[in-house]
C-alpha atoms as a PDB file:
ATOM      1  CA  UNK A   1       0.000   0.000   0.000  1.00  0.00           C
ATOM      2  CA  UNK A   2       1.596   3.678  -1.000  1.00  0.00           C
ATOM      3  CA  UNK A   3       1.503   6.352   1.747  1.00  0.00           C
ATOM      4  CA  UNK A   4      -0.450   9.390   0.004  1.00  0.00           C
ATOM      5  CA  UNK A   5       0.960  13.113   0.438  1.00  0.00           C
ATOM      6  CA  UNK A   6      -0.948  15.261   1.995  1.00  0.00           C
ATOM      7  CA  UNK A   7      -1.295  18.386   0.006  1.00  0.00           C
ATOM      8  CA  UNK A   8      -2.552  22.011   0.964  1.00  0.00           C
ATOM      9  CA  UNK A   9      -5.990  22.281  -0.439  1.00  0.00           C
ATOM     10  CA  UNK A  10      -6.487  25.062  -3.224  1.00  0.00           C
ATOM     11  CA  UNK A  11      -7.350  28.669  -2.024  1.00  0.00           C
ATOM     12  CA  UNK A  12     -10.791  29.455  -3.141  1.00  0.00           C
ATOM     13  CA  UNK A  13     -11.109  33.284  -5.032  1.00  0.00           C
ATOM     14  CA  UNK A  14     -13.900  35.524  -3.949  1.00  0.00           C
ATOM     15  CA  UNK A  15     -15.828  35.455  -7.035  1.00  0.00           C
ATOM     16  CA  UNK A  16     -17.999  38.525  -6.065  1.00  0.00           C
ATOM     17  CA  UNK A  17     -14.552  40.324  -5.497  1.00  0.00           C
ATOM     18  CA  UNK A  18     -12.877  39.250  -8.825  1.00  0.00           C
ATOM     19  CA  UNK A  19     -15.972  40.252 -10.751  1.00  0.00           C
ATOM     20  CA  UNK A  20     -15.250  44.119  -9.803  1.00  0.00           C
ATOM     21  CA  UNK A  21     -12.171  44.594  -9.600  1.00  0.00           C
ATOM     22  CA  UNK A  22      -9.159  44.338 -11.636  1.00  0.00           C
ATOM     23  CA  UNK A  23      -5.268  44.125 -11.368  1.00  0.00           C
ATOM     24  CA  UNK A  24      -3.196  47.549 -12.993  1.00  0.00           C
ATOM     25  CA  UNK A  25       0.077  46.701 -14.161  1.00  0.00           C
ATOM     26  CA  UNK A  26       1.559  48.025 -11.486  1.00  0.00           C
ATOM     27  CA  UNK A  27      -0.060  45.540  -9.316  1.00  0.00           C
ATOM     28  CA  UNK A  28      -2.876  48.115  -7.596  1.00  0.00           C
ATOM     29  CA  UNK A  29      -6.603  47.083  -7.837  1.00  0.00           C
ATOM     30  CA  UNK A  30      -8.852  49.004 -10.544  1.00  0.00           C
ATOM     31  CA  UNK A  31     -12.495  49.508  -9.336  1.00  0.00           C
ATOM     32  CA  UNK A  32     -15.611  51.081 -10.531  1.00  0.00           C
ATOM     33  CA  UNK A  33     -17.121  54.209  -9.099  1.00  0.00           C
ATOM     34  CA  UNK A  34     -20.863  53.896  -7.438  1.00  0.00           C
ATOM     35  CA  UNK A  35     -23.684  56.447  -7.590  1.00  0.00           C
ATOM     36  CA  UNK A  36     -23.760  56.001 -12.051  1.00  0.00           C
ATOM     37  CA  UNK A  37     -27.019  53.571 -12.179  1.00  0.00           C
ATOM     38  CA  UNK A  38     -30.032  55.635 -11.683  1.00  0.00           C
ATOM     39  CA  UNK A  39     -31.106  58.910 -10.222  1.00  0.00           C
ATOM     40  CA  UNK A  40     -28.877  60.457 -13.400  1.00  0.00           C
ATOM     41  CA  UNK A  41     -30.719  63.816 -14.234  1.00  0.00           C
ATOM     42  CA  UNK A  42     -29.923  65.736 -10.521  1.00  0.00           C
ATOM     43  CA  UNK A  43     -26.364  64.886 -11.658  1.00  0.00           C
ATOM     44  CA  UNK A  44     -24.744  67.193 -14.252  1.00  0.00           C
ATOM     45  CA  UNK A  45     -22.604  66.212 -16.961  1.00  0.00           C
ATOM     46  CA  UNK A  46     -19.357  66.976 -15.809  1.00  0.00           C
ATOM     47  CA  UNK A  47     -20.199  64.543 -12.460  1.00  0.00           C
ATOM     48  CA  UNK A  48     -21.441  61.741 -14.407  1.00  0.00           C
ATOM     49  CA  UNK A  49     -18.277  62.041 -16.830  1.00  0.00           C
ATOM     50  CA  UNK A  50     -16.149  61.420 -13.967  1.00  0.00           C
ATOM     51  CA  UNK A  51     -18.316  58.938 -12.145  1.00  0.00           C
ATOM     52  CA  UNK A  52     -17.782  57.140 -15.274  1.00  0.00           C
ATOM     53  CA  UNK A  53     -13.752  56.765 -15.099  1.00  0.00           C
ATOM     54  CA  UNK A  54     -12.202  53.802 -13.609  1.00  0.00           C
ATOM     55  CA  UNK A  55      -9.938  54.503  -9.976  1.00  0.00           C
ATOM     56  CA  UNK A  56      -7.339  53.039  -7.984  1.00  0.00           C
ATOM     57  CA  UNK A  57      -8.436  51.560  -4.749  1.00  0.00           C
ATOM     58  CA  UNK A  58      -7.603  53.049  -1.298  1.00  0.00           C
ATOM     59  CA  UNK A  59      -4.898  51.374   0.401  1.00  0.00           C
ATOM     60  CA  UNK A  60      -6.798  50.803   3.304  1.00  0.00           C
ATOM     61  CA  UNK A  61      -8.814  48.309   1.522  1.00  0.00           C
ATOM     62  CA  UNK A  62      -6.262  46.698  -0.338  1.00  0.00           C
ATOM     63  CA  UNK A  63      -4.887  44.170   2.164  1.00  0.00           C
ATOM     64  CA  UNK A  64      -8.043  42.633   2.587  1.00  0.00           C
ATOM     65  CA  UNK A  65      -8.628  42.214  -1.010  1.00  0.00           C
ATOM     66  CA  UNK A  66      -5.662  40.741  -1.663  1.00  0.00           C
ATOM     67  CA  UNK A  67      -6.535  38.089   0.656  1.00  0.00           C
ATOM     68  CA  UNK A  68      -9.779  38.151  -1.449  1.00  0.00           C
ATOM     69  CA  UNK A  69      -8.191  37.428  -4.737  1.00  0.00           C
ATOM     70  CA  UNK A  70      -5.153  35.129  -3.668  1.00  0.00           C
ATOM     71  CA  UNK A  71      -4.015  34.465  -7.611  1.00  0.00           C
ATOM     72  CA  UNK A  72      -4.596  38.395  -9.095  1.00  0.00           C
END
């Protein structure tokens, strides 16, 4: 009878997590900004415009997601 290894199970991805955000080459997180779904025309155009851009998330929250999204 062989002896089996034990091997470290697989860590599992947040899939909610790696549906909104992305990795930058330079190895920060990309997210998308909130308040852009509904409740547009008290918002002017320059607002939405920007709302619309991609940013950089805080570094606060970046430790956590990077236990989030183990293989990004």
């Amino acid at each position: 009878m062989v002896a089996k290894e034990s091997v470290m199970p697989k860590m599992k991805t947040r899939r909610s997590a790696a549906k909104r955000f992305s990795l930058t080459g330079s190895g920060k997180f990309k997210r998308r900004r909130q308040n852009l779904r509904h409740i547009l025309t008290k918002k002017n155009a320059k607002r939405k415009r920007r709302l619309g851009q991609s940013a950089i998330v805080d570094s606060a929250n970046e430790r956590s997601l990077r236990r989030q999204l183990p293989y990004a």
